[in-house]
Protein backbone atom coordinates (compact mmCIF):
# COMPACT_ATOMS: atom_id res chain seq x y z
CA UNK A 1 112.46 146.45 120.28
CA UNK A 2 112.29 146.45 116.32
CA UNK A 3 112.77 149.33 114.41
CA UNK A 4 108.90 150.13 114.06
CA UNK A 5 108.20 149.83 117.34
CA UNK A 6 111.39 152.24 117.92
CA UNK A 7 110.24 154.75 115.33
CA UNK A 8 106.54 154.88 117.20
CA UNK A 9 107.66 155.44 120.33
CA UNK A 10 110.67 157.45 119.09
CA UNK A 11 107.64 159.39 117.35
CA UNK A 12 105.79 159.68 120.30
CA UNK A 13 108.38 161.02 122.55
CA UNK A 14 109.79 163.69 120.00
CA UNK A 15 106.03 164.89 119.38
CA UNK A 16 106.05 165.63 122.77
CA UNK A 17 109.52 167.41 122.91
CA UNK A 18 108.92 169.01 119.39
CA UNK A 19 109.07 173.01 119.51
CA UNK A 20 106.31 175.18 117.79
CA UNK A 21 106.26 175.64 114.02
CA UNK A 22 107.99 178.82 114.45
CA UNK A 23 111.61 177.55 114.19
CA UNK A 24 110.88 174.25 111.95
CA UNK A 25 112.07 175.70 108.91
CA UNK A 26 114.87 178.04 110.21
CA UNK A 27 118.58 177.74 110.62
CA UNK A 28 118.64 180.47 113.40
CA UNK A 29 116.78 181.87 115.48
CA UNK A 30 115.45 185.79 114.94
CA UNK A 31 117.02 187.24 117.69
CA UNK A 32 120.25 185.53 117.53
CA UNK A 33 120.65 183.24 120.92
CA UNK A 34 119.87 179.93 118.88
CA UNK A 35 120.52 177.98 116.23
CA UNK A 36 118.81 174.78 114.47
CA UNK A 37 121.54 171.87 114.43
CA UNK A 38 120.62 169.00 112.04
CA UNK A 39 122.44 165.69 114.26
CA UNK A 40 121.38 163.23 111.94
CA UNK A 41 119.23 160.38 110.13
CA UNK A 42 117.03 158.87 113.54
CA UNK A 43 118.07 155.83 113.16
CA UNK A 44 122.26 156.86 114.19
CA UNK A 45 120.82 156.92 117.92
CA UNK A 46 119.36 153.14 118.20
CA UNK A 47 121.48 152.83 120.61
CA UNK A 48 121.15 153.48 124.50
CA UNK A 49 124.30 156.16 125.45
CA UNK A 50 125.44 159.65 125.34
CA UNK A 51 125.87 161.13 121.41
CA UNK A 52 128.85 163.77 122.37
CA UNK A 53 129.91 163.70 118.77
CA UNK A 54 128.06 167.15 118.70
CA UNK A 55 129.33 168.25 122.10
CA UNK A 56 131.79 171.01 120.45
CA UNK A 57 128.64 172.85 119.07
CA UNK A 58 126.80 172.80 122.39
CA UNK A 59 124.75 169.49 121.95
CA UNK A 60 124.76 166.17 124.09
CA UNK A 61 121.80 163.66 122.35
CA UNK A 62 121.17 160.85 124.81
CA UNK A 63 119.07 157.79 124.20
CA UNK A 64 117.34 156.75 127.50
CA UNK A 65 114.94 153.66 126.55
CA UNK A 66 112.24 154.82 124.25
CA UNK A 67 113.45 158.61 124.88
CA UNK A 68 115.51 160.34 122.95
CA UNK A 69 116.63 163.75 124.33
CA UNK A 70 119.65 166.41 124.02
CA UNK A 71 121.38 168.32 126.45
CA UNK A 72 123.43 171.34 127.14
CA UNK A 73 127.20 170.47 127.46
CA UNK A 74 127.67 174.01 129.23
CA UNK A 75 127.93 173.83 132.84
CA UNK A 76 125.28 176.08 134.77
CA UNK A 77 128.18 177.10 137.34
CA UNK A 78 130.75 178.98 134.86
CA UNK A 79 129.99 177.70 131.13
CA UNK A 80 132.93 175.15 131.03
CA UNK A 81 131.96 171.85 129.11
CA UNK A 82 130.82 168.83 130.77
CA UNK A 83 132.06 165.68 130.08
CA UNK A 84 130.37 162.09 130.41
CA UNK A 85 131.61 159.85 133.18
CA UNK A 86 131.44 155.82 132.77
CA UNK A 87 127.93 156.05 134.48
CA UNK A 88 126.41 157.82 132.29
CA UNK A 89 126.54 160.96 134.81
CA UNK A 90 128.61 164.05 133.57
CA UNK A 91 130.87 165.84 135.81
CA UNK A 92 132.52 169.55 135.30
CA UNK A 93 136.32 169.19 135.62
CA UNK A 94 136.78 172.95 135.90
CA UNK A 95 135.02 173.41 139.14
CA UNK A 96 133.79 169.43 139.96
CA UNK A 97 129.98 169.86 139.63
CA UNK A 98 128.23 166.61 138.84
CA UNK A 99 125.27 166.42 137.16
CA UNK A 100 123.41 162.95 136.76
CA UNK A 101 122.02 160.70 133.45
CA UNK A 102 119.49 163.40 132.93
CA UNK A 103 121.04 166.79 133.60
CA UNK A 104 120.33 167.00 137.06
CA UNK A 105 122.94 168.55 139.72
CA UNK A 106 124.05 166.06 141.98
CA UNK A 107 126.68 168.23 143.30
CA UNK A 108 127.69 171.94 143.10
CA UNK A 109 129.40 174.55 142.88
CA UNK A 110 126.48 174.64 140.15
CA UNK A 111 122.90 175.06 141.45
CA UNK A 112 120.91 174.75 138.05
CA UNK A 113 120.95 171.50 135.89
CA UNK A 114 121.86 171.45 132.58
CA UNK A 115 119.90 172.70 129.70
CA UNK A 116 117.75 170.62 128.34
CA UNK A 117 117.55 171.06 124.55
CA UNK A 118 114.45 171.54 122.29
CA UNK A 119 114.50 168.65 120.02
CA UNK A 120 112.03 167.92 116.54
CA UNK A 121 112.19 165.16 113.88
CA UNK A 122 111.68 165.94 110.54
CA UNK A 123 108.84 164.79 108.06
CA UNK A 124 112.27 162.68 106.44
CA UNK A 125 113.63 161.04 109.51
CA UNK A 126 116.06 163.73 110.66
CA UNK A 127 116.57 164.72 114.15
CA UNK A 128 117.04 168.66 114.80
CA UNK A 129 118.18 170.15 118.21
CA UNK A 130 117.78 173.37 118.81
CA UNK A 131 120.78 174.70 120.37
CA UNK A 132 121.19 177.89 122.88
CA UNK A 133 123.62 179.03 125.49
CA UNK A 134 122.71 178.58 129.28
CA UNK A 135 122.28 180.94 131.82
CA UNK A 136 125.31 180.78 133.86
CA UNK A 137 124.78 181.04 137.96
CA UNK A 138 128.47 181.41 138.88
């Protein structure tokens, strides 16, 4: 794919994950459970794979064909951080719940899948997550 073709169906597929004006021009949230992290120019995740560079501040980014998406790194069971397996899948070491490519559980103790992430690009290229803690089941 070239790079315009990526950037109109990167365009496409953020539109549709983009949040409402409310929080485009904020760092936080009003009532304090979320935050607006700026990852970085669009064209750092060309590639297909898991972004954990971000992981520490509660943000997996993961290219997936033309879709760009981000992810919770909390674990749904009892908040510990998920890491990504060789598969793509990521797996909870704390407790052993596996979740696959996309969040999904696979395998419990956790019974929700991980968080999936409100994500916008900016007028200048930038991708912005919006970041919030999960509800924890366990």
């Amino acid at each position: 794919m070239n790079r315009r073709a990526f950037l109109t169906a990167l365009g496409a597929t953020t539109a549709a994950l983009a949040v409402d004006d409310a929080w485009a021009g904020t760092l936080a949230d009003t009532a304090g459970e979320a935050t607006i992290l700026d990852v970085g120019p669009l064209d750092s995740f060309e590639q297909e794979k898991v972004y954990d560079s971000f992981r520490d501040r509660g943000v997996l980014l993961i290219r997936r064909g033309d879709e760009l998406f981000a992810l919770s790194p909390v674990c749904t069971h009892r908040g510990c951080k998920v890491r990504t397996q060789e598969d793509n899948s990521f797996l909870c070491k704390c407790h052993k719940s596996r979740f696959d490519p996309h969040g999904k559980v696979v395998n419990g103790p956790a019974v929700k899948d991980l968080l999936r992430l409100k994500v916008k690009l900016t007028a200048d290229n930038r991708v912005l997550v919006r970041v919030k803690k999960p509800q924890l089941t366990g």
